[in-house]
C-alpha atoms as a PDB file:
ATOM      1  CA  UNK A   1       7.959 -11.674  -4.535  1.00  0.00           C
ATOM      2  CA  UNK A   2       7.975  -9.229  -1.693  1.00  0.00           C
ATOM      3  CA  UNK A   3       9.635  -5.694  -2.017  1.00  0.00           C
ATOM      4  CA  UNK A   4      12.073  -5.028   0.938  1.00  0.00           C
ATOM      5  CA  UNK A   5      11.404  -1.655   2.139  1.00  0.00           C
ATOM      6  CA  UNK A   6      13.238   0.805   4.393  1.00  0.00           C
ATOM      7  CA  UNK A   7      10.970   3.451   5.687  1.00  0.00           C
ATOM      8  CA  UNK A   8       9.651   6.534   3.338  1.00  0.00           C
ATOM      9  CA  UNK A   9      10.059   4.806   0.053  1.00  0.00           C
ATOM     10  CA  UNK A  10       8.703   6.338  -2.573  1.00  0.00           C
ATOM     11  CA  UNK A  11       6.804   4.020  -5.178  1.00  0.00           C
ATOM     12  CA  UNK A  12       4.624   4.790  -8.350  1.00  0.00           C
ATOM     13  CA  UNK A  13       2.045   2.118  -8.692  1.00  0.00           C
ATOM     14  CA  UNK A  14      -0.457   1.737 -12.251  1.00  0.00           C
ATOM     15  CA  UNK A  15      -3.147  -0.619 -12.088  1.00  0.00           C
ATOM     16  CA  UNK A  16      -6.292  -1.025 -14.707  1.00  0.00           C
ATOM     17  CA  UNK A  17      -9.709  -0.546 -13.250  1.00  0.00           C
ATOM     18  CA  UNK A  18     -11.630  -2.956 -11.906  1.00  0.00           C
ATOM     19  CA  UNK A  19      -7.934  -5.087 -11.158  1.00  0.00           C
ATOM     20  CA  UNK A  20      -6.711  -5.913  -7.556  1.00  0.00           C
ATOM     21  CA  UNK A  21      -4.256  -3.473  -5.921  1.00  0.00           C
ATOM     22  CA  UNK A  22      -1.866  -5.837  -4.912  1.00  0.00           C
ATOM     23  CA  UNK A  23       1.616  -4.648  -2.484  1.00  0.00           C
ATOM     24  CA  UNK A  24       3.658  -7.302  -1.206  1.00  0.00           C
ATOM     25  CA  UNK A  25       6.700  -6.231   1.019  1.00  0.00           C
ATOM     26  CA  UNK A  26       8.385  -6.655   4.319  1.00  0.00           C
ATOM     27  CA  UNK A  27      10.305  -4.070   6.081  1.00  0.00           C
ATOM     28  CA  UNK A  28      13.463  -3.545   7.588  1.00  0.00           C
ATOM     29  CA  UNK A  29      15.051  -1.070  10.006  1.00  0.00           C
ATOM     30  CA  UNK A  30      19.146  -0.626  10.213  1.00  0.00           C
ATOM     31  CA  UNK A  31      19.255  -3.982   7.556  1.00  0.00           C
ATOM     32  CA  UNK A  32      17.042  -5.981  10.244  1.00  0.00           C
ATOM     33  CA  UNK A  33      13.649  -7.232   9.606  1.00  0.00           C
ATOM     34  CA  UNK A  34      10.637  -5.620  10.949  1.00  0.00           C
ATOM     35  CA  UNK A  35       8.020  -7.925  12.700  1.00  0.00           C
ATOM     36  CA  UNK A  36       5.274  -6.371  11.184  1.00  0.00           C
ATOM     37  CA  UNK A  37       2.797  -8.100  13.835  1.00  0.00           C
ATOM     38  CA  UNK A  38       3.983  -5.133  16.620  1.00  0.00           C
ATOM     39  CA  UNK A  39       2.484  -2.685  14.544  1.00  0.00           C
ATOM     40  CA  UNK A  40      -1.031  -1.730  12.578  1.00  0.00           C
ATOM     41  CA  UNK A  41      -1.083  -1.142   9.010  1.00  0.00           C
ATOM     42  CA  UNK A  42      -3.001   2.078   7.329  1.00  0.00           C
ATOM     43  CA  UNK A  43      -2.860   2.919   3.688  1.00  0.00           C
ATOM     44  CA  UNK A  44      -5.394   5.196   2.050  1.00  0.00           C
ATOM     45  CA  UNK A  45      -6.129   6.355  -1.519  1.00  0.00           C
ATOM     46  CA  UNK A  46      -6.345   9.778  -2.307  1.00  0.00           C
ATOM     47  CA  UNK A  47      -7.327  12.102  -4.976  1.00  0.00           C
ATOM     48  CA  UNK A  48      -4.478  14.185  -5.687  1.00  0.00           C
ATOM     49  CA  UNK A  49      -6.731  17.490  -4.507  1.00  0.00           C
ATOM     50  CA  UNK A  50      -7.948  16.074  -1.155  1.00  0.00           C
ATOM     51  CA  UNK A  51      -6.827  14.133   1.606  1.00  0.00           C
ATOM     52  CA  UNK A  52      -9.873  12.320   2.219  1.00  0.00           C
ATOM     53  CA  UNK A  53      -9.644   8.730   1.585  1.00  0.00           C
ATOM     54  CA  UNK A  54     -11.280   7.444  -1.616  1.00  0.00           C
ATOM     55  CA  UNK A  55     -10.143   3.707  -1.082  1.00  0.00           C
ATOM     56  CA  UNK A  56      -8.230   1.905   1.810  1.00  0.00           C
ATOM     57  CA  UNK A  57      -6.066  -0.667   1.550  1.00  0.00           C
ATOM     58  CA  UNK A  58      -6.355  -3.995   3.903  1.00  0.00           C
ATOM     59  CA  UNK A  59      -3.624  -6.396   5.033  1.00  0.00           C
ATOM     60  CA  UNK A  60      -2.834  -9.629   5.270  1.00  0.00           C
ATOM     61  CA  UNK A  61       0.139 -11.420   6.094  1.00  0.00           C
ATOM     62  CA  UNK A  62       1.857 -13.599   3.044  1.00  0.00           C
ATOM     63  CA  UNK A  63       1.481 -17.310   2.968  1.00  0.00           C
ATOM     64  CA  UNK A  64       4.168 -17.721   0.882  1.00  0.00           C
ATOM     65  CA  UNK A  65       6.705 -15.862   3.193  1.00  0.00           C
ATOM     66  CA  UNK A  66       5.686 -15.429   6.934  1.00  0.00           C
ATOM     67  CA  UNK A  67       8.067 -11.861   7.143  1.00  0.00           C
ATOM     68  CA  UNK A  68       6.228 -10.454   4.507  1.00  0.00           C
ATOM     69  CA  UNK A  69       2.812  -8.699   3.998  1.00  0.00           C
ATOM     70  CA  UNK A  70       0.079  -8.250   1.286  1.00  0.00           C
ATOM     71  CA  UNK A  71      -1.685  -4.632   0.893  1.00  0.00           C
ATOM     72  CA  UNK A  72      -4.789  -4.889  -1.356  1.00  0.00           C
ATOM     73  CA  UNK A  73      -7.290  -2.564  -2.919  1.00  0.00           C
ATOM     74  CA  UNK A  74     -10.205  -5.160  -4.355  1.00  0.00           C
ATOM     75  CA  UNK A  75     -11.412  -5.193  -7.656  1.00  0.00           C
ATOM     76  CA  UNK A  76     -15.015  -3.975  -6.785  1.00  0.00           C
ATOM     77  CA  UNK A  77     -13.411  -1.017  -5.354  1.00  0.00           C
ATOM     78  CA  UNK A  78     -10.933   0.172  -8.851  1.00  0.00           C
ATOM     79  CA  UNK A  79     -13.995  -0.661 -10.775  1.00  0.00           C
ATOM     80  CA  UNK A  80     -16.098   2.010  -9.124  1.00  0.00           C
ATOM     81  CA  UNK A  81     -13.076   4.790  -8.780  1.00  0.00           C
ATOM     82  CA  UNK A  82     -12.379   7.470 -11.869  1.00  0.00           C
ATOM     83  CA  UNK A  83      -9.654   6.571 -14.262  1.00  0.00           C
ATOM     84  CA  UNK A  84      -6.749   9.044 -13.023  1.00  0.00           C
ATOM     85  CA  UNK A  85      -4.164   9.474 -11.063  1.00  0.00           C
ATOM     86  CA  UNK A  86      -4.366   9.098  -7.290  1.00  0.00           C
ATOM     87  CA  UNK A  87      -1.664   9.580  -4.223  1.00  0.00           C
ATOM     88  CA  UNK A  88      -1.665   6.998  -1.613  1.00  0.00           C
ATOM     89  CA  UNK A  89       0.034   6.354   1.511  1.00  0.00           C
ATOM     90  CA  UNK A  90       1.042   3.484   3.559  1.00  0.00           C
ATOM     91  CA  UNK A  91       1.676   4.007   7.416  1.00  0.00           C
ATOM     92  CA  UNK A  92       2.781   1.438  10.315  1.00  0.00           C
ATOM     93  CA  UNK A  93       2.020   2.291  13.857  1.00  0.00           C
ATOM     94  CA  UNK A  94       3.454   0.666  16.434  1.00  0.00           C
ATOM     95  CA  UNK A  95       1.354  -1.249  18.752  1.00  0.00           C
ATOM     96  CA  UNK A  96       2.739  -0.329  22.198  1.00  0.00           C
ATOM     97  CA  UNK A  97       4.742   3.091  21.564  1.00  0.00           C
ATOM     98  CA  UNK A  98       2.646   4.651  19.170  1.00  0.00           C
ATOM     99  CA  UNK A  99       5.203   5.893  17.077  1.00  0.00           C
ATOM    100  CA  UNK A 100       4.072   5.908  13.075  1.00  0.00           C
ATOM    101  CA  UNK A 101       6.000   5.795  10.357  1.00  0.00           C
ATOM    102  CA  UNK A 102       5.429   5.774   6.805  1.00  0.00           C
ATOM    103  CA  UNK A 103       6.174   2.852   4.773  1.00  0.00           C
ATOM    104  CA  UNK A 104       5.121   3.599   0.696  1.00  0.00           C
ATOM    105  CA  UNK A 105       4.264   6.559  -0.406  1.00  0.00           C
ATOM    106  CA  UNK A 106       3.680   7.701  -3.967  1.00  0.00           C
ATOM    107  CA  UNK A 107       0.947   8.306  -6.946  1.00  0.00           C
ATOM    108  CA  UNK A 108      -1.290   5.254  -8.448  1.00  0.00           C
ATOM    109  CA  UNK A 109      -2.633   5.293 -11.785  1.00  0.00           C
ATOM    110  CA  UNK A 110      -5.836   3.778 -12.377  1.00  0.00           C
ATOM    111  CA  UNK A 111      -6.166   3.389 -15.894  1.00  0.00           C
ATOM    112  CA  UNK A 112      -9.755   2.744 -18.052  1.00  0.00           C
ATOM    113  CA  UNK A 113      -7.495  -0.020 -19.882  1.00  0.00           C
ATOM    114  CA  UNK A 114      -3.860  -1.299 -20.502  1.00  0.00           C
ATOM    115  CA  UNK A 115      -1.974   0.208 -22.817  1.00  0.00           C
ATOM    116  CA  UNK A 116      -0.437  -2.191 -25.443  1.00  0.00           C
END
C-alpha cells in the first residue's frame, strides 16, 4: 500500500540490518496527483553528524499501482551499515524547471535485530 504524501512530510522509518528499505508512496500537490515521471528522484542516507551520503536509495515505479513509486535501500547495503540511527532525505526535481522539493524526510533506525 502506497503512502500519499504532500510535500515535506516528516517520517521515522526502523528497519533490521541486512533487511530491504522499502518506501512506497505517490504524491500529490493541492489534493492532485503528482506524475512522478516529470521529475528525478534522490534520497540519501545520512549519519546524523555528516551530510555525506552513507546509502542511496533507488526507484522504481510500482507494478501494483502505476501512480505510485517504490524507494529501496538493498539488503547488501543495511547489512554492511552500523546499527544506529541515521537521517535521510527524499528529494524530487523536476525535469524541465528544475525546481526541487523534498518529499520524506526524517531519522531511520537500523537495528542489529528486532525487538520482540
Amino acid at each position: 500500500m502506497s503512502n500519499n504524501v504532500n510535500k515535506r512530510t516528516f517520517l521515522n522509518l526502523d528497519y533490521v540490518q541486512g533487511e530491504e528499505v522499502t518506501l512506497e508512496f505517490d504524491v500529490l500537490q493541492d489534493c492532485e496527483q503528482v506524475y512522478l515521471d516529470e521529475y528525478d528522484l534522490t534520497g540519501s542516507l545520512m549519519e546524523d553528524f555528516n551530510d555525506s551520503a552513507v546509502a542511496t536509495f533507488t526507484f522504481a515505479e510500482s507494478i501494483d499501482n502505476p501512480d505510485a513509486w517504490i524507494g529501496t535501500i538493498l539488503p547488501v547495503i543495511t547489512s554492511s551499515l552500523v546499527p544506529q540511527t541515521y537521517k535521510y532525505e527524499i528529494k524530487m526535481t523536476h525535469k524541465v524547471e528544475g525546481t526541487v522539493d523534498t518529499l520524506f524526510y526524517g531519522t531511520l533506525t537500523l537495528r542489529a535485530t528486532r525487538i520482540l
